[in-house]
Structure formats: structure tokens, C-alpha cells
N, C-alpha and C. Protein backbone atom coordinates (compact mmCIF):
# COMPACT_ATOMS: atom_id res chain seq x y z
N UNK A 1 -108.32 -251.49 42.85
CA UNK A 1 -108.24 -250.63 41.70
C UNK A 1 -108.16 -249.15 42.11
N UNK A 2 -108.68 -248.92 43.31
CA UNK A 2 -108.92 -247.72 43.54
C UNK A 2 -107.49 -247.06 44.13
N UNK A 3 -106.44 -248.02 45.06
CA UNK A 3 -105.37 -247.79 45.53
C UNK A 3 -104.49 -247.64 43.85
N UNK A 4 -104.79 -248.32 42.70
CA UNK A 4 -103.83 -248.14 41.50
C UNK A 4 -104.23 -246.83 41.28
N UNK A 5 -105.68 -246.25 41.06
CA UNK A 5 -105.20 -245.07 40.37
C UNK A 5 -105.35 -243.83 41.70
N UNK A 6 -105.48 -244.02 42.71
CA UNK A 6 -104.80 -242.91 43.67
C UNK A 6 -103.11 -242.67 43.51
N UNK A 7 -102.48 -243.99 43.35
CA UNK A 7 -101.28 -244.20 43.01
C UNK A 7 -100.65 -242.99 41.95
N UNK A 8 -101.55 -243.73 40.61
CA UNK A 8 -100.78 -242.72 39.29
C UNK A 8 -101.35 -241.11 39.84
N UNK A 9 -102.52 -241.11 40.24
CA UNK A 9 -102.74 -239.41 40.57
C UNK A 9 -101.87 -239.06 41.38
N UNK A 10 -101.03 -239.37 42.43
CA UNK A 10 -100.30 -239.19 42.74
C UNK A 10 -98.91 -238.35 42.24
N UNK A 11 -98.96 -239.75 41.59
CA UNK A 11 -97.13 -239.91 40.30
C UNK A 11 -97.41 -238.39 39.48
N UNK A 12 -98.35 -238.38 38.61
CA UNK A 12 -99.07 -237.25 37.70
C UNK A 12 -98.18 -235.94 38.44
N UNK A 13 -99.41 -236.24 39.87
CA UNK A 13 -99.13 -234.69 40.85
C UNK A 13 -97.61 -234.41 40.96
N UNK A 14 -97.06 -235.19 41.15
CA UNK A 14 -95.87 -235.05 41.49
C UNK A 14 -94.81 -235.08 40.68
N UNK A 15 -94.98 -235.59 39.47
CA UNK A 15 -94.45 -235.36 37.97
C UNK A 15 -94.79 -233.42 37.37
N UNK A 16 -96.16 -233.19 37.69
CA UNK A 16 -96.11 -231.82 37.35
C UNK A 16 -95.52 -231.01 38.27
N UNK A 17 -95.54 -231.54 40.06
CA UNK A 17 -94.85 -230.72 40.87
C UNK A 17 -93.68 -230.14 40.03
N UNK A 18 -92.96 -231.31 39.74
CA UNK A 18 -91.63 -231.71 39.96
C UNK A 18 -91.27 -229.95 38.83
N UNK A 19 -91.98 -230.56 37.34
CA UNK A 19 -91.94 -229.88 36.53
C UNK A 19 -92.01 -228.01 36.56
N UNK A 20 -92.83 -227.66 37.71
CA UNK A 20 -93.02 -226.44 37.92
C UNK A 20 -92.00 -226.39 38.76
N UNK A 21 -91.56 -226.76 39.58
CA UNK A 21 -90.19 -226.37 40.37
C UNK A 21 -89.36 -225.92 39.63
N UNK A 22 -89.02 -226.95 38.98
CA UNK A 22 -87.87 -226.66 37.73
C UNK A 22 -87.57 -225.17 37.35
N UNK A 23 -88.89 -225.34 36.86
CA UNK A 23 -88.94 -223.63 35.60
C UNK A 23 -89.12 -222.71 36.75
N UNK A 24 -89.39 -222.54 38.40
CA UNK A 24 -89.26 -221.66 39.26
C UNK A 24 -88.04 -221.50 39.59
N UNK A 25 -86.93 -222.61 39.16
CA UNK A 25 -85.54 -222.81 39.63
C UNK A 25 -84.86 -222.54 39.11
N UNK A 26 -85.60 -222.69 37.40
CA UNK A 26 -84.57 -221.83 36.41
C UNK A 26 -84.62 -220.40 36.31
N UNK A 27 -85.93 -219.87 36.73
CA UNK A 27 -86.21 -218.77 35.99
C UNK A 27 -85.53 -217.87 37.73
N UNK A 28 -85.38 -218.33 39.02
CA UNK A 28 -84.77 -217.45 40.30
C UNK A 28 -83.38 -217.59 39.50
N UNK A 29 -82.37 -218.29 39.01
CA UNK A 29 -81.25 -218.45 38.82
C UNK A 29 -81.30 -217.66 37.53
N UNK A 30 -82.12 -217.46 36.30
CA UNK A 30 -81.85 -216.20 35.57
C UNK A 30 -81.72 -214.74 36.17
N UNK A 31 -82.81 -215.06 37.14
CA UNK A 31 -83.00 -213.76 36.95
C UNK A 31 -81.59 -213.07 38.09
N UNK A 32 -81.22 -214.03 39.00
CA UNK A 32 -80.02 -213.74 39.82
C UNK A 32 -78.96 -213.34 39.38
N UNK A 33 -78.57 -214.33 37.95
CA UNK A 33 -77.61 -213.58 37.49
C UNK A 33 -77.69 -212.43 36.22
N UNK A 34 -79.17 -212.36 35.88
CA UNK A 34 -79.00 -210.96 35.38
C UNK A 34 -79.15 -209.85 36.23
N UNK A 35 -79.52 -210.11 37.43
CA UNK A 35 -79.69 -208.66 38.42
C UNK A 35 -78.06 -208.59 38.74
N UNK A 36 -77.06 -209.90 38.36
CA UNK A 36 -75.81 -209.36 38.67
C UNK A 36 -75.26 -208.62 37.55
N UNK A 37 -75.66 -209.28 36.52
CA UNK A 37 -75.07 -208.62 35.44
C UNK A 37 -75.29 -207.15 35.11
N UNK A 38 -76.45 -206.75 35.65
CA UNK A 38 -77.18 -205.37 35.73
C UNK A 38 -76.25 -204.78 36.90
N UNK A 39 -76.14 -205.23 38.09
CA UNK A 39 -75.64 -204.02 38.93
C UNK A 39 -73.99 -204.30 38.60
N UNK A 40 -73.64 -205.59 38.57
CA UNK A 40 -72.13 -205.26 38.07
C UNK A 40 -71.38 -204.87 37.02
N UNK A 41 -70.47 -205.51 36.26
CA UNK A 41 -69.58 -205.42 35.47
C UNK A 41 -70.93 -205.63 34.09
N UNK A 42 -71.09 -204.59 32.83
CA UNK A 42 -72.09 -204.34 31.92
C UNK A 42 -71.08 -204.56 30.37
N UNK A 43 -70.32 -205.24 30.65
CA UNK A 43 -69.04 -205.54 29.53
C UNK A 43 -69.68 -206.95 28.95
N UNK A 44 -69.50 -207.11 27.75
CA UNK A 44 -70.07 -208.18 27.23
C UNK A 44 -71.61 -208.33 27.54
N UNK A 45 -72.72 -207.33 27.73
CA UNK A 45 -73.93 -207.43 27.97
C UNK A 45 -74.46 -208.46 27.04
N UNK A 46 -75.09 -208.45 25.63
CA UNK A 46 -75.26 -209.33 25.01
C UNK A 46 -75.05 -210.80 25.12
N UNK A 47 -73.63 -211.31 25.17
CA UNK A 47 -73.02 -212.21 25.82
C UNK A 47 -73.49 -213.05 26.79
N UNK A 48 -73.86 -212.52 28.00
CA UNK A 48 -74.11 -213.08 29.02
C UNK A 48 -75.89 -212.82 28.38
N UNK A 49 -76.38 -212.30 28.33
CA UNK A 49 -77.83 -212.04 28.41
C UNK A 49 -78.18 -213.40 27.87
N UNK A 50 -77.51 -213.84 26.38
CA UNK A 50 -77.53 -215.11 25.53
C UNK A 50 -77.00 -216.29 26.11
N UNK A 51 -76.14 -216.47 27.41
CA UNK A 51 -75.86 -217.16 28.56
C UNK A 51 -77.14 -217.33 29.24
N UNK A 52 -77.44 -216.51 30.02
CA UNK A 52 -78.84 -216.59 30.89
C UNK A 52 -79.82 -216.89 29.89
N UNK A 53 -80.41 -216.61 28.73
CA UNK A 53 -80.94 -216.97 28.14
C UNK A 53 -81.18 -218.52 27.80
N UNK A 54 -79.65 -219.32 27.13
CA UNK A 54 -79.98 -220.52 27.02
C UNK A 54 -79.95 -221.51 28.32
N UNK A 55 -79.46 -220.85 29.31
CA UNK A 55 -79.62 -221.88 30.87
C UNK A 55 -80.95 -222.00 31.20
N UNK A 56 -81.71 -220.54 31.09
CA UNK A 56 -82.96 -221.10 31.56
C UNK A 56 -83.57 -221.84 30.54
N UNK A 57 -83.53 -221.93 29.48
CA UNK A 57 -83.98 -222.23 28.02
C UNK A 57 -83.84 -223.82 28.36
N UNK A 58 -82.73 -224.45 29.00
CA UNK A 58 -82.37 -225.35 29.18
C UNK A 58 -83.07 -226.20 30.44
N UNK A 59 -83.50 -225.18 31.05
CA UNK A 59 -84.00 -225.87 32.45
C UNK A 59 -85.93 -225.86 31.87
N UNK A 60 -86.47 -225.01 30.96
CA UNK A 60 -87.61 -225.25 30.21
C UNK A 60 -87.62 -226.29 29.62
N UNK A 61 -86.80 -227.02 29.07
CA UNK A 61 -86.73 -228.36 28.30
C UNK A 61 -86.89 -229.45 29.35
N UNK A 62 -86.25 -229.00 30.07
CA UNK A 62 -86.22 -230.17 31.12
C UNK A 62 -87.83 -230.32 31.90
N UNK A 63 -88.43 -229.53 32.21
CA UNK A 63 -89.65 -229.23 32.46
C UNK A 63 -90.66 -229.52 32.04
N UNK A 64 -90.60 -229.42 30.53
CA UNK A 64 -91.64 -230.11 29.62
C UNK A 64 -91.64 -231.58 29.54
N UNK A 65 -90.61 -231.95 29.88
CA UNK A 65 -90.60 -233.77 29.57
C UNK A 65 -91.11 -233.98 30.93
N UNK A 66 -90.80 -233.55 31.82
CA UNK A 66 -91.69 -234.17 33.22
C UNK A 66 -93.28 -233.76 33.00
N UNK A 67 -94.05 -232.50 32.68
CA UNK A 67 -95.04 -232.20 32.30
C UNK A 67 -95.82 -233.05 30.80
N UNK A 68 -94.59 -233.90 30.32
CA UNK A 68 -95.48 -234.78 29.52
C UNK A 68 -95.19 -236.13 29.63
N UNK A 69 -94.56 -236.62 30.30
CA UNK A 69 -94.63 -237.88 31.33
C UNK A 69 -95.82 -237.91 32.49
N UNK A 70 -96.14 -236.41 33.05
CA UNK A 70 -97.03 -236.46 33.58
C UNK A 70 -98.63 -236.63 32.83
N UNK A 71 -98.11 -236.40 31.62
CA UNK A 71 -99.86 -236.36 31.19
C UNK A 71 -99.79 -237.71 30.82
N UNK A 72 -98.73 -238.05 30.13
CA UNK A 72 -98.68 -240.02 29.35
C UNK A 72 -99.51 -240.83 30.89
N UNK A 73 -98.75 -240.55 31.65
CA UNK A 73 -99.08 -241.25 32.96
C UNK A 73 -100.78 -240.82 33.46
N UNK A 74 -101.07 -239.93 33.07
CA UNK A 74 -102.56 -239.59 34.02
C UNK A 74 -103.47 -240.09 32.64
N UNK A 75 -103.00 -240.18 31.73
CA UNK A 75 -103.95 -241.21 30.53
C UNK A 75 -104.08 -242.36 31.13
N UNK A 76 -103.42 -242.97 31.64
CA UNK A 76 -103.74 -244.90 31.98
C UNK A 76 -104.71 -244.77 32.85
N UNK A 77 -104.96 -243.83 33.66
CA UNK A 77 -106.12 -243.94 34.39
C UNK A 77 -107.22 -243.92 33.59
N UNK A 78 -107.48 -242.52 32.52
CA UNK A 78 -108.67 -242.47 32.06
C UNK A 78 -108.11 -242.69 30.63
N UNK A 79 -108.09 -243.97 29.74
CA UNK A 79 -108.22 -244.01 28.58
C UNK A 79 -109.03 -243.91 27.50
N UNK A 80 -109.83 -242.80 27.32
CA UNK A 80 -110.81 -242.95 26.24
C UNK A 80 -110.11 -242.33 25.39
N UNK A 81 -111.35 -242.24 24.58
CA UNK A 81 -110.72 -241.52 22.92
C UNK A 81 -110.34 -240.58 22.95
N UNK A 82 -111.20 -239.62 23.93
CA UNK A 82 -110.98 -237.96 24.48
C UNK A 82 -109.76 -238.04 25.18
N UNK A 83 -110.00 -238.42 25.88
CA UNK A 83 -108.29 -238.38 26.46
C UNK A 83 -107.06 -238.62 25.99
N UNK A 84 -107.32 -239.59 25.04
CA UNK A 84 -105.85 -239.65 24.06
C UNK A 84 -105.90 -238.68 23.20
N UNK A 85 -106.98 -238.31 22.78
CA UNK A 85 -107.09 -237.03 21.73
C UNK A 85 -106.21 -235.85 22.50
N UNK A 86 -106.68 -235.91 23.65
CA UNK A 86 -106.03 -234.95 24.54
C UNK A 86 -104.99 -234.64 24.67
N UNK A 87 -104.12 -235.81 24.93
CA UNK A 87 -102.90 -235.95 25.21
C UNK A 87 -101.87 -236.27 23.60
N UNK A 88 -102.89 -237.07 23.21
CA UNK A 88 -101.85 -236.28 21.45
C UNK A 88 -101.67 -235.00 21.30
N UNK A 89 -102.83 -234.21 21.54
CA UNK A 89 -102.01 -232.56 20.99
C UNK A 89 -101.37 -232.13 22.19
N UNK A 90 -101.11 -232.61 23.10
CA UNK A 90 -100.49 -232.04 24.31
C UNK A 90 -99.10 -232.38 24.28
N UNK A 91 -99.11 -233.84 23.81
CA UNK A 91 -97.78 -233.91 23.40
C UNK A 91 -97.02 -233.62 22.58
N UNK A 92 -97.79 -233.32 21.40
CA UNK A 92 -97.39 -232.62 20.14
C UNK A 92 -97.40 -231.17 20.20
N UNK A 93 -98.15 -230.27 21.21
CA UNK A 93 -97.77 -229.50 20.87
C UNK A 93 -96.40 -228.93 21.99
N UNK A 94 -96.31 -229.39 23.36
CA UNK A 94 -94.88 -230.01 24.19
C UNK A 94 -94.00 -230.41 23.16
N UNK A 95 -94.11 -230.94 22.52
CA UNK A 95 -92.49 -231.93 21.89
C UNK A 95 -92.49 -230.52 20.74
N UNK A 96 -92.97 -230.26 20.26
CA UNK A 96 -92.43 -229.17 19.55
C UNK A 96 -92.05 -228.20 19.77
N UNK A 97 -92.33 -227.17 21.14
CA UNK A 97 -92.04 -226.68 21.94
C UNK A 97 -90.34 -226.86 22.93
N UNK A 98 -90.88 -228.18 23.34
CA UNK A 98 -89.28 -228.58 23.66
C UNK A 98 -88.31 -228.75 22.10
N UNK A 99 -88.55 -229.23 20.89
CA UNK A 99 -87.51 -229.35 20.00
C UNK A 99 -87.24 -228.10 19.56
N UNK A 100 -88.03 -227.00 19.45
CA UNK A 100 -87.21 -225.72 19.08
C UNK A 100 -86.78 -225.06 20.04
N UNK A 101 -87.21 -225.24 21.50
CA UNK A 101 -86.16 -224.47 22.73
C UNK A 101 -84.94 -225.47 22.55
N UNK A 102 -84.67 -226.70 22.10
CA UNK A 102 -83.38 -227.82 22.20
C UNK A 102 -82.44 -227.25 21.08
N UNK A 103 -83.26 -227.03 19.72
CA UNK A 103 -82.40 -226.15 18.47
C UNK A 103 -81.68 -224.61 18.60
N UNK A 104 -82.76 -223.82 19.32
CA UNK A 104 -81.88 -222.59 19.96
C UNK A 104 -80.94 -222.81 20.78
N UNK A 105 -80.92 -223.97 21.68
CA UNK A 105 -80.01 -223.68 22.56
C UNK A 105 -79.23 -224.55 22.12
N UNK A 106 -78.80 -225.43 20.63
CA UNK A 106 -77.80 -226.31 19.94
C UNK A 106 -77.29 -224.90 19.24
N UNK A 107 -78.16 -223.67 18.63
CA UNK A 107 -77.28 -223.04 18.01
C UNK A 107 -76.26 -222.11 18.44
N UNK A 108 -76.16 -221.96 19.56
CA UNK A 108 -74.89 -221.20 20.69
C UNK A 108 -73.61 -222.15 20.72
């Protein structure tokens, strides 16, 4: 039992790794191409800003579903009441979070 849940702590760890990479990966690649957009060509500023905007916007969505796969998954270890309590508003307040970063970046 003890090798199962070293296992999911594992999966968890590495589900939130995964998740913080992401948003470190989106947010070096915003900011790269707004430091280009800043020292280069300043034509269509808006434009692109609302470009960089929904890419990283996009790579935040992606982030949150690994960060709440990671929590679904670190519940089976400890299932009590508290913990699902836990992870209901975690997911609820994640999934709402991800559905209005998914609606901004449907309205472009």
C-alpha cells in the first residue's frame, strides 16, 4: 500500500511539475515576443499585444487542467470529507478560471 501511494505522490508531483513549467513556458515566450515587439517594428501595437495575450492565455488553460488532474489524483490517496471538500472548490474554482480564460481567448 505504501509503494501505491508513493506512486500517486509521485504522479501529483509531477502533474503539478508539469503544470508550472507550462505557465514558465508560456509566460518566457510572451514576454520574448513582446520585448520584440517593443524594440522592433511598434505598427499594429494593440494587435500583437492581443496576440501575446491570448497565447499565453492559452498555455494558462493548459496548466490548470494538469494542476487539477493533479489534485483529482492526490484525493485517492487521502479520501475524506475534507479532502473532497477541498478539492470541490479547487476544482470549481480552476474550471471556472480555465472557462473564462477559454471564452476570452474564443472571442479573438
Amino acid at each position: 500500500m505504501d509503494i501505491l501511494h508513493n506512486l500517486i505522490n509521485n504522479i501529483n508531483l509531477l502533474l503539478n511539475i508539469t503544470g508550472a513549467l507550462i505557465i514558465i513556458w508560456g509566460v518566457v515566450i510572451a514576454l520574448i515576443e513582446f520585448l520584440k515587439k517593443e524594440i522592433g517594428n511598434r505598427d499594429k501595437t494593440m494587435q500583437v499585444n492581443e496576440a501575446i495575450r491570448i497565447r499565453l492565455g492559452g498555455y494558462l488553460v493548459l496548466a490548470l487542467e494538469f494542476f487539477i488532474a493533479g489534485d483529482i489524483i492526490k484525493t485517492i490517496i487521502t479520501p475524506t470529507w475534507e479532502s473532497l471538500g477541498m478539492l470541490g472548490t479547487i476544482v470549481v474554482i480552476r474550471t471556472v478560471l480555465s472557462y473564462f480564460l477559454t471564452m476570452d481567448l474564443k472571442k479573438i
